[in-house]
C-alpha atoms as a PDB file:
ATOM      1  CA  UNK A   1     -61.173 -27.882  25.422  1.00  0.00           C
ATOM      2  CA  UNK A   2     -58.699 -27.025  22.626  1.00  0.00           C
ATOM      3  CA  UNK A   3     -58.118 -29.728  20.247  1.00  0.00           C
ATOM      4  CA  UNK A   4     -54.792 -29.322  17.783  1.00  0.00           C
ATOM      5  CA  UNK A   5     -55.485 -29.237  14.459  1.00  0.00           C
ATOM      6  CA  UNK A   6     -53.942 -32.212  12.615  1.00  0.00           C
ATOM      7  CA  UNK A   7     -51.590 -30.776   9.682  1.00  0.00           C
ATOM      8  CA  UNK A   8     -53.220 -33.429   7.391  1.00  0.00           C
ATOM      9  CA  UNK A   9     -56.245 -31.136   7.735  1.00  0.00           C
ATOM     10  CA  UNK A  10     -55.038 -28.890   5.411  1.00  0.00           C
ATOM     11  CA  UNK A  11     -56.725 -30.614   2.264  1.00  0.00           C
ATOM     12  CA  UNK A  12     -60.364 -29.742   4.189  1.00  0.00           C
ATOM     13  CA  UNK A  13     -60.202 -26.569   4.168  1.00  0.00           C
ATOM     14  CA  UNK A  14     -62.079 -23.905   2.660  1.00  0.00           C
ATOM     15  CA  UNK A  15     -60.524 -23.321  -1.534  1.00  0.00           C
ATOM     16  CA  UNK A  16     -60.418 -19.922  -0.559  1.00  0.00           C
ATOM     17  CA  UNK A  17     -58.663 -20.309   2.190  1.00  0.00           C
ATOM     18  CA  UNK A  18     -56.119 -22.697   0.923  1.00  0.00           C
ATOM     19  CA  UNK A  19     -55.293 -20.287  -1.679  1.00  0.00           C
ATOM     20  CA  UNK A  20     -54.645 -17.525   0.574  1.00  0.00           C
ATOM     21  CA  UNK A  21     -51.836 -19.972   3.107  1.00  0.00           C
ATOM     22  CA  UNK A  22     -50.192 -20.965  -0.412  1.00  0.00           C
ATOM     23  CA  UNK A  23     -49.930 -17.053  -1.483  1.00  0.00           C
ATOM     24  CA  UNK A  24     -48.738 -16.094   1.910  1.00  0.00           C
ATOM     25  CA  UNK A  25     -45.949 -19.607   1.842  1.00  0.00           C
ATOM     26  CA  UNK A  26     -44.986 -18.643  -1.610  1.00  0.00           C
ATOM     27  CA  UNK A  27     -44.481 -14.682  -1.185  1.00  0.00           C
ATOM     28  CA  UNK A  28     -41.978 -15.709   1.562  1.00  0.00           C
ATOM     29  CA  UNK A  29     -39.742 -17.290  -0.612  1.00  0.00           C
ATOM     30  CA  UNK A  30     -39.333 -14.938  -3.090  1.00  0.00           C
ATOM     31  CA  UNK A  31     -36.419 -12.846  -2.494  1.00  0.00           C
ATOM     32  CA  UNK A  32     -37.908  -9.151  -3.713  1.00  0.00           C
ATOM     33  CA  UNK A  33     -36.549  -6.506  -4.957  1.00  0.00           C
ATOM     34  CA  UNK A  34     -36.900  -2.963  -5.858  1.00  0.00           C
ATOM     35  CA  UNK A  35     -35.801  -1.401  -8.934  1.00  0.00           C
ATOM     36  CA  UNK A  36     -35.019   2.926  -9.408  1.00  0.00           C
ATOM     37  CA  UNK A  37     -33.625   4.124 -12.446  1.00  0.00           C
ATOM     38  CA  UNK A  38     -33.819   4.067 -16.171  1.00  0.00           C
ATOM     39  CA  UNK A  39     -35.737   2.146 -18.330  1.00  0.00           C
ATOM     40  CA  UNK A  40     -36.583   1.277 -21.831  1.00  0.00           C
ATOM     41  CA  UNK A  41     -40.606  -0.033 -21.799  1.00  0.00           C
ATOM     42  CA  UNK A  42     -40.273  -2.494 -18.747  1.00  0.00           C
ATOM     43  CA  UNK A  43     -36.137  -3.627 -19.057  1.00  0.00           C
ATOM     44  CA  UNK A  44     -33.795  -2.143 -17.048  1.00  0.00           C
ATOM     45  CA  UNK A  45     -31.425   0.224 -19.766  1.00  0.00           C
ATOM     46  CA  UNK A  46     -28.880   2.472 -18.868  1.00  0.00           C
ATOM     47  CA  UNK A  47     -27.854   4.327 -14.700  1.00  0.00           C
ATOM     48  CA  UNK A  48     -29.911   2.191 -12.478  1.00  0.00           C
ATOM     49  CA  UNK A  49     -29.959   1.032  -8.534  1.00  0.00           C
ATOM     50  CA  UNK A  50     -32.000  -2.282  -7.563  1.00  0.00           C
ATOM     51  CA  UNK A  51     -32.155  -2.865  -3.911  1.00  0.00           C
ATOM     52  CA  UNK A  52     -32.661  -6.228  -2.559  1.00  0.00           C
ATOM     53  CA  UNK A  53     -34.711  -7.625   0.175  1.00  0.00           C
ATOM     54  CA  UNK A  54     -31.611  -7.635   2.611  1.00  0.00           C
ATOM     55  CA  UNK A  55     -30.889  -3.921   1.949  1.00  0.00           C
ATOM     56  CA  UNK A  56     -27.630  -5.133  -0.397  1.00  0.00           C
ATOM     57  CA  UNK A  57     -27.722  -2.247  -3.388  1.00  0.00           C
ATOM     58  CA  UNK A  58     -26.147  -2.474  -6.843  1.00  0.00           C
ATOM     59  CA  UNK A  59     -25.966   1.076  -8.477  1.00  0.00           C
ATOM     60  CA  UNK A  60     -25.046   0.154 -11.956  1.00  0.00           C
ATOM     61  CA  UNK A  61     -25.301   0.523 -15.447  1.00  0.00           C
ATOM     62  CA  UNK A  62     -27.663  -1.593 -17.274  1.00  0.00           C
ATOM     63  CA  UNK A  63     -28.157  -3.135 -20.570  1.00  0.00           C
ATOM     64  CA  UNK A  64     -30.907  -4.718 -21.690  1.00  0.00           C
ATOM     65  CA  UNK A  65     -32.076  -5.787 -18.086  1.00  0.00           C
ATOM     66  CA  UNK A  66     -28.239  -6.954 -17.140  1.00  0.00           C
ATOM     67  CA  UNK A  67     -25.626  -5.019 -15.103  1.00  0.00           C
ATOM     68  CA  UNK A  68     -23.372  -3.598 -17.773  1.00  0.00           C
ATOM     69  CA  UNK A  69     -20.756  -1.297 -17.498  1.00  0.00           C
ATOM     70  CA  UNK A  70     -19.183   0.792 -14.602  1.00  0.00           C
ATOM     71  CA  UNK A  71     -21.156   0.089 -10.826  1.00  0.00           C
ATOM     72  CA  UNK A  72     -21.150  -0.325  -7.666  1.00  0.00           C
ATOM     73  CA  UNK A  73     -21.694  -3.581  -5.329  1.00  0.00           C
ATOM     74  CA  UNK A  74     -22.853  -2.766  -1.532  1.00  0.00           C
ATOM     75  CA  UNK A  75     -23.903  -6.246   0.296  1.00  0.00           C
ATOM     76  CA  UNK A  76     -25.791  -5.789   3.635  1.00  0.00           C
ATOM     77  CA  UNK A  77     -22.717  -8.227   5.462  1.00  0.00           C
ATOM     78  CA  UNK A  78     -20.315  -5.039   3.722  1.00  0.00           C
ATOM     79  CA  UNK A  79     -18.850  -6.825   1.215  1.00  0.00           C
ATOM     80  CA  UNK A  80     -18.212  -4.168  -1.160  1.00  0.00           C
ATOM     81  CA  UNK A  81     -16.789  -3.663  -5.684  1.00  0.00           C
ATOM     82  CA  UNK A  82     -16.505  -0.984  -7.615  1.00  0.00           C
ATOM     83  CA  UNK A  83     -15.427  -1.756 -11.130  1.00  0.00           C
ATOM     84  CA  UNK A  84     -16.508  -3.148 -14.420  1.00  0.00           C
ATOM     85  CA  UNK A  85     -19.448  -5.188 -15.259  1.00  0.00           C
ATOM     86  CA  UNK A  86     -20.491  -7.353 -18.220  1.00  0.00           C
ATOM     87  CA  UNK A  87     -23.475 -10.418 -18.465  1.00  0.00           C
ATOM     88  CA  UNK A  88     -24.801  -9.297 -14.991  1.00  0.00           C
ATOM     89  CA  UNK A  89     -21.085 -10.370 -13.465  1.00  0.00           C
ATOM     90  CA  UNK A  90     -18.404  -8.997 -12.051  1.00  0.00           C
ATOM     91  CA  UNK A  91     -16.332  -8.994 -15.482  1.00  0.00           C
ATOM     92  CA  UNK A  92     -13.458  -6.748 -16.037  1.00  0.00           C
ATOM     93  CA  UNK A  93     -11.128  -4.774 -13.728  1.00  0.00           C
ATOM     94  CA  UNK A  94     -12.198  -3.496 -10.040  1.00  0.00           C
ATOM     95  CA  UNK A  95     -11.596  -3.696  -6.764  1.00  0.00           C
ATOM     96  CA  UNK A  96     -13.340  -5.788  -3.463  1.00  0.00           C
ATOM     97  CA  UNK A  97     -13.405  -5.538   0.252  1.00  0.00           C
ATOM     98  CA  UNK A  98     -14.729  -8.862   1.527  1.00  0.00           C
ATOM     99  CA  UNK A  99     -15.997  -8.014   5.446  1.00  0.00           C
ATOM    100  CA  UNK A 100     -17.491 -11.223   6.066  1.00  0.00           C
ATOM    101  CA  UNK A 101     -17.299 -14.008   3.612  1.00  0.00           C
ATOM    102  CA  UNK A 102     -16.166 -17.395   5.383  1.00  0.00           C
ATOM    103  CA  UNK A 103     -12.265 -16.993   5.765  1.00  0.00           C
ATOM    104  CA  UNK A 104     -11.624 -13.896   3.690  1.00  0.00           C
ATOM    105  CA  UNK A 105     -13.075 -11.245   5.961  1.00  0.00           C
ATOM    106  CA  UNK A 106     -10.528  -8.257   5.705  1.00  0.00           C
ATOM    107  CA  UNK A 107      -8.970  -9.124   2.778  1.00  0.00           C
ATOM    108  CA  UNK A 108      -8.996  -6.643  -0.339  1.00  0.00           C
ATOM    109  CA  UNK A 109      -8.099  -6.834  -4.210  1.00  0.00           C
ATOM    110  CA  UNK A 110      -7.360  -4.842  -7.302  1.00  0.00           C
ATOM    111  CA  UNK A 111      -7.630  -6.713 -10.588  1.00  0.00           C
ATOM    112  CA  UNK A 112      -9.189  -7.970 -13.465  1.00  0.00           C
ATOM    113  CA  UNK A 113     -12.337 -10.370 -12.753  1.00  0.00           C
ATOM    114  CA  UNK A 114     -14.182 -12.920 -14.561  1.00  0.00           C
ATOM    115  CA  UNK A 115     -17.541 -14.116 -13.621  1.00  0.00           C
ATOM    116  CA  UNK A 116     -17.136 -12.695  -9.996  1.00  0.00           C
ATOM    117  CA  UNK A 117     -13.836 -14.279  -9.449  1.00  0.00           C
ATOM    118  CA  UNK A 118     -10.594 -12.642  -9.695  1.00  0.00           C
ATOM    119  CA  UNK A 119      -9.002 -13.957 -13.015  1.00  0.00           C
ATOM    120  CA  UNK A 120      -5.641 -12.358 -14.277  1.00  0.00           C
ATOM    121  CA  UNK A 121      -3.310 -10.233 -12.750  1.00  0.00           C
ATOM    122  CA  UNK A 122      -3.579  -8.887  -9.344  1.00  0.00           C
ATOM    123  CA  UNK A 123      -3.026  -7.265  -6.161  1.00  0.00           C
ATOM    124  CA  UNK A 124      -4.442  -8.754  -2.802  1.00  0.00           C
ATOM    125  CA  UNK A 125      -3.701  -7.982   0.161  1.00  0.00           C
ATOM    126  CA  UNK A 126      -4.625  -9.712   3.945  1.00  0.00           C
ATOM    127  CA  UNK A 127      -5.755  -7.797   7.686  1.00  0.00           C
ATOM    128  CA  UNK A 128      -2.096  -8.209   8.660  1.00  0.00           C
ATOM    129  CA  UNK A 129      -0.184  -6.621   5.844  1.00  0.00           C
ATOM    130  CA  UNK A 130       0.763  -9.697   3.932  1.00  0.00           C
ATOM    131  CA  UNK A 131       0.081  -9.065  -0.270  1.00  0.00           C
ATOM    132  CA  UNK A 132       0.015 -10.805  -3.114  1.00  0.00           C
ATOM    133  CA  UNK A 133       0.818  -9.687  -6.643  1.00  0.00           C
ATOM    134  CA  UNK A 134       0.370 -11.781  -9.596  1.00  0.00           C
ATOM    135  CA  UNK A 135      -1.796 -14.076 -11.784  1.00  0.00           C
ATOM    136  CA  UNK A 136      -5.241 -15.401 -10.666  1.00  0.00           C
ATOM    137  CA  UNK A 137      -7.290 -17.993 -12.311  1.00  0.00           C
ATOM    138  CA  UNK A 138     -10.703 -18.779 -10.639  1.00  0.00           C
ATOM    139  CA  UNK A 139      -9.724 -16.783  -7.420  1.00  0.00           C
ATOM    140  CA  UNK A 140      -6.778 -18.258  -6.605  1.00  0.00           C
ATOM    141  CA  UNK A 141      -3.044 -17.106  -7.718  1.00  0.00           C
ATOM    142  CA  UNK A 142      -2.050 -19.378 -10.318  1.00  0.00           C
ATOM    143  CA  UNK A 143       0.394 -18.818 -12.743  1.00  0.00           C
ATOM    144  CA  UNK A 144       3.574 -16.344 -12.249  1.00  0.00           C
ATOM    145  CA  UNK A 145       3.489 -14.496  -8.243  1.00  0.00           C
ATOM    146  CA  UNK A 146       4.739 -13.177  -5.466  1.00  0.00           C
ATOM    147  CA  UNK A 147       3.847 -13.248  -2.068  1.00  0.00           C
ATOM    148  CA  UNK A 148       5.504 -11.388   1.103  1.00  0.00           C
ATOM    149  CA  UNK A 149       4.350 -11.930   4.875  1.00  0.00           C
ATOM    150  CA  UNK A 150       3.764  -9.304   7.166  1.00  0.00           C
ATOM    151  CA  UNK A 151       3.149  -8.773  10.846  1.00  0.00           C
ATOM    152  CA  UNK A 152       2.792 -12.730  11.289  1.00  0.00           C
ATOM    153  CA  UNK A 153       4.982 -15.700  12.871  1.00  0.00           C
ATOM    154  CA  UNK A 154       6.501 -14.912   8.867  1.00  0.00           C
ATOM    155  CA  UNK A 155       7.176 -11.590   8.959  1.00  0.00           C
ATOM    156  CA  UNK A 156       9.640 -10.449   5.910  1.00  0.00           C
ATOM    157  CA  UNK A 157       9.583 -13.754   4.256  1.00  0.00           C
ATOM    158  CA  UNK A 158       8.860 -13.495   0.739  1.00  0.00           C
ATOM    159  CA  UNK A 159       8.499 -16.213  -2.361  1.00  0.00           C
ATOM    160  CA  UNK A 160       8.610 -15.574  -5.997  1.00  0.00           C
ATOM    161  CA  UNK A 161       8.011 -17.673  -8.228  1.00  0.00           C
ATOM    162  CA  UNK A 162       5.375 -20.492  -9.522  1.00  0.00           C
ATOM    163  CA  UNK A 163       1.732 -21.561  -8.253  1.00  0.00           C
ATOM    164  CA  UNK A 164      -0.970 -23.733  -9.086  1.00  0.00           C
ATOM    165  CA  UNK A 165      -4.320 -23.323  -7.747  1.00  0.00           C
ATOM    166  CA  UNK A 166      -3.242 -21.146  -4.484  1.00  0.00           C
ATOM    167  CA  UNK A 167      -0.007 -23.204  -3.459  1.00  0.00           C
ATOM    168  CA  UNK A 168       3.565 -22.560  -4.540  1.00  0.00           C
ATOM    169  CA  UNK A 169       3.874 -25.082  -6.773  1.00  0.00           C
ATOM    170  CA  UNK A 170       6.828 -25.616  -9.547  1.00  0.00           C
ATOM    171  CA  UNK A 171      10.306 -23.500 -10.157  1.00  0.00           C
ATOM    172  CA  UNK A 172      10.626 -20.424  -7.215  1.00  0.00           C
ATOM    173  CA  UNK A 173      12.729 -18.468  -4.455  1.00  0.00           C
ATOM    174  CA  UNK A 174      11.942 -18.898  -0.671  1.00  0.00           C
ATOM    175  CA  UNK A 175      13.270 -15.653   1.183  1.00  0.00           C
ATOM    176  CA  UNK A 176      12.959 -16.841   5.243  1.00  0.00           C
ATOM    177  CA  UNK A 177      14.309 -14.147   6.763  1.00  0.00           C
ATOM    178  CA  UNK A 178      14.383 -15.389  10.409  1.00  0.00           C
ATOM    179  CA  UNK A 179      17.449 -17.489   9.317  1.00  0.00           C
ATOM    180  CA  UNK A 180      18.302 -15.488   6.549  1.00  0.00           C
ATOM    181  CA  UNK A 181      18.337 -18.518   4.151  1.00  0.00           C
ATOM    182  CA  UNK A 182      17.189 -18.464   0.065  1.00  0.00           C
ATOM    183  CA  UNK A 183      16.008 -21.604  -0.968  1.00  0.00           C
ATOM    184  CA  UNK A 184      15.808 -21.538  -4.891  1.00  0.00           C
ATOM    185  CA  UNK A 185      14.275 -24.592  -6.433  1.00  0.00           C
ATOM    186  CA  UNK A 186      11.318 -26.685  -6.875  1.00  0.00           C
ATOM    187  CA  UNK A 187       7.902 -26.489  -4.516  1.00  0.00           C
ATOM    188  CA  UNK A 188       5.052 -28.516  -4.266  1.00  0.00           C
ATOM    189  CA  UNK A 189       2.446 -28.093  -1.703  1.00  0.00           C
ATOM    190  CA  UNK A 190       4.011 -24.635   0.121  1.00  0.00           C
ATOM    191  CA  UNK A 191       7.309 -27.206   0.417  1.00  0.00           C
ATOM    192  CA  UNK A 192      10.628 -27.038  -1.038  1.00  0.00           C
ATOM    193  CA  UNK A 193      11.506 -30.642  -2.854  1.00  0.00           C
ATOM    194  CA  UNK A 194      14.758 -29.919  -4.988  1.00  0.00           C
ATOM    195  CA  UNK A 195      17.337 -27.209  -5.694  1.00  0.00           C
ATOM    196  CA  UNK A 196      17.600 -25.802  -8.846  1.00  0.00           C
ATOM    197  CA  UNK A 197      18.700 -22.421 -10.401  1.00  0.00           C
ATOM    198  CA  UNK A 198      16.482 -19.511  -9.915  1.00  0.00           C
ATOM    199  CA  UNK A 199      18.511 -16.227 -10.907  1.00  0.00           C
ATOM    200  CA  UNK A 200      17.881 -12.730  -9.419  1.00  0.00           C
ATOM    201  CA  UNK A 201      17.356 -11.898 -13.290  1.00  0.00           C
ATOM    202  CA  UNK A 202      14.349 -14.225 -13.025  1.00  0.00           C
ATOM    203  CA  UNK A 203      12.900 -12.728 -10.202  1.00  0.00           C
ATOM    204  CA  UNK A 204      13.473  -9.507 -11.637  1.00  0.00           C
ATOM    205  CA  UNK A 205      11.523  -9.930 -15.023  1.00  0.00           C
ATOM    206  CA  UNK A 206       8.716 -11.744 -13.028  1.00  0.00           C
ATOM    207  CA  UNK A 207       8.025  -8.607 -10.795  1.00  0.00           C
ATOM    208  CA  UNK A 208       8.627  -6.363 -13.786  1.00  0.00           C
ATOM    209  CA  UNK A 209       5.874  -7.729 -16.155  1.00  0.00           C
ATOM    210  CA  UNK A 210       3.380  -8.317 -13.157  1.00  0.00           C
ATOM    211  CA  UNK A 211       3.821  -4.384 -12.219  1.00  0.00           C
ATOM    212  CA  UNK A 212       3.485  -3.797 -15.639  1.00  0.00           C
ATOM    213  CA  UNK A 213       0.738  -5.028 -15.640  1.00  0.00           C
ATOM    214  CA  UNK A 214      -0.921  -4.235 -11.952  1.00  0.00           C
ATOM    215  CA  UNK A 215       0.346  -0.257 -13.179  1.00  0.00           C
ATOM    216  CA  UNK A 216      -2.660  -0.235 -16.178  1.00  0.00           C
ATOM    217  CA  UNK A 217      -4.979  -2.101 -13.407  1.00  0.00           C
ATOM    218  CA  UNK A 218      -4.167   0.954 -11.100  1.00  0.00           C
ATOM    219  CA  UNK A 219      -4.794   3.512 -13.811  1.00  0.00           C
ATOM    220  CA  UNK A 220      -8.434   1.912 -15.145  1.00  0.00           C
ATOM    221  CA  UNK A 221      -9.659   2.190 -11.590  1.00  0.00           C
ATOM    222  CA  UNK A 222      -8.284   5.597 -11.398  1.00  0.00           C
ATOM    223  CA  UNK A 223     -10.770   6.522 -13.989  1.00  0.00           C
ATOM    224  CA  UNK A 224     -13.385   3.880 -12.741  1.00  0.00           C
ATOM    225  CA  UNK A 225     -14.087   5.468  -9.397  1.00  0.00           C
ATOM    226  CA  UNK A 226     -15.022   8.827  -9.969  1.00  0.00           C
ATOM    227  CA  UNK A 227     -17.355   8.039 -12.631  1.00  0.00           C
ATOM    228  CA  UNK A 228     -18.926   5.514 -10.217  1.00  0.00           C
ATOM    229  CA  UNK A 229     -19.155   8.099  -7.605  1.00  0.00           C
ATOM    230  CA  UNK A 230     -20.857  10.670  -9.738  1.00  0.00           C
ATOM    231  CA  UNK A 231     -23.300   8.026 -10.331  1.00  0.00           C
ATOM    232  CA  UNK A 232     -24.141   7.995  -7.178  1.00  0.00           C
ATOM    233  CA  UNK A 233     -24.309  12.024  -6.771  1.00  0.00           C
ATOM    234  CA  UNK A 234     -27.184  11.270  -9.573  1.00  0.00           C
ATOM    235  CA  UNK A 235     -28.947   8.354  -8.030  1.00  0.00           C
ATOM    236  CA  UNK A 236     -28.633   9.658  -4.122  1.00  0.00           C
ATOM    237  CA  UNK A 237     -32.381  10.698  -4.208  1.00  0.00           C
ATOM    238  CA  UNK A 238     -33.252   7.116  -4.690  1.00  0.00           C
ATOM    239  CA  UNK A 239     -31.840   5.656  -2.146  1.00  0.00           C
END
């Protein structure tokens, strides 16, 4: 009759054989990887692609064994970037499609990043149509922004003005255009708490420097993407 081995009887047997389970247990956690490209001795230096266990890709350029430079970001969930790189992050200006990532499947960006998070100035947009344009710290628009709702229960409402940490927060403009109302004033929280002055010339040199701004974004990753895709006409084979 079969009798279960108890686990405790591990410890009994053969060395040789408890060396071979722990390989096999410790292999499986290892998240592997395969390397193609150029190399100085055994570091990763210059046009490179390293493919991970999961099939996610990162055709980039390399310095001394870190992503730096121009490259390209292809997770196997189809998050995607194209952009800048620096210290193995995204650093510098770009663009990302998040597909599935927790509540920001759909959404899209152009603009400067800082250790994979979108830090300065901006464009984002949302699956229905509603954008953002303005400063980010630490993903979320903080600073000077603007954002306008589309195809929603808030369709043409817009607000210009101040946030903090994702919220409209301090001196703005509330557009609601179902009851054609401007509220100009102080926000906390998404909620209007006071009036005070807020002058079309305000708005006006708000949007101004942001486009400014957003306009040398635009051009960068005008150059950006057809270097990164004649990368990839280079690195193809390897795939």
């Amino acid at each position: 009759m079969y009798k279960p081995i108890p686990p405790l009887s591990f410890i009994f047997y053969p060395k040789i054989t408890r060396f071979f389970i722990i390989a096999v247990i410790l292999c499986s956690c290892i998240n592997t990887e395969t390397y193609n490209g150029q190399k100085v001795e055994e570091s990763k230096e210059g046009l490179g692609i390293t493919i991970k266990e999961d099939s996610s890709y990162y055709l980039v350029e390399y310095v001394d064994n870190k992503m730096e430079g121009l490259g390209l970001m292809n997770l196997s969930n189809g998050n995607t970037y194209v952009g800048e790189w620096k210290n193995d992050a995204r650093n510098g200006v770009g663009q990302a499609y998040w597909v599935d990532e927790d509540d920001l499947g759909g959404d899209s960006c152009k603009g400067e990043f800082s250790n994979n998070l979108i830090n300065g100035v901006a464009y984002y947009s949302f699956p229905d149509g509603t954008y953002n344009k303005g400063y980010y710290k630490n993903g979320r628009m903080h600073g000077l922004g603007m954002r306008v709702w589309k195809n929603n229960e808030w369709d043409g409402d817009y607000y210009i003005g101040n946030w903090r940490n994702g919220i409209m927060y301090g001196l703005g403009k509330y557009f609601d255009k179902s009851t054609n109302v401007i509220k100009e004033g102080i926000f906390n929280n998404h909620l209007f708490i006071k009036a005070k002055p807020f002058t079309v010339q305000d708005s006006l040199e708000i949007m101004n420097d942001i486009e400014s701004e957003l306009q040398v974004v635009y051009k960068r990753l005008d150059s950006i993407k057809p270097l990164v895709e004649k990368m990839s006409d280079t690195l193809k084979p390897l795939f």
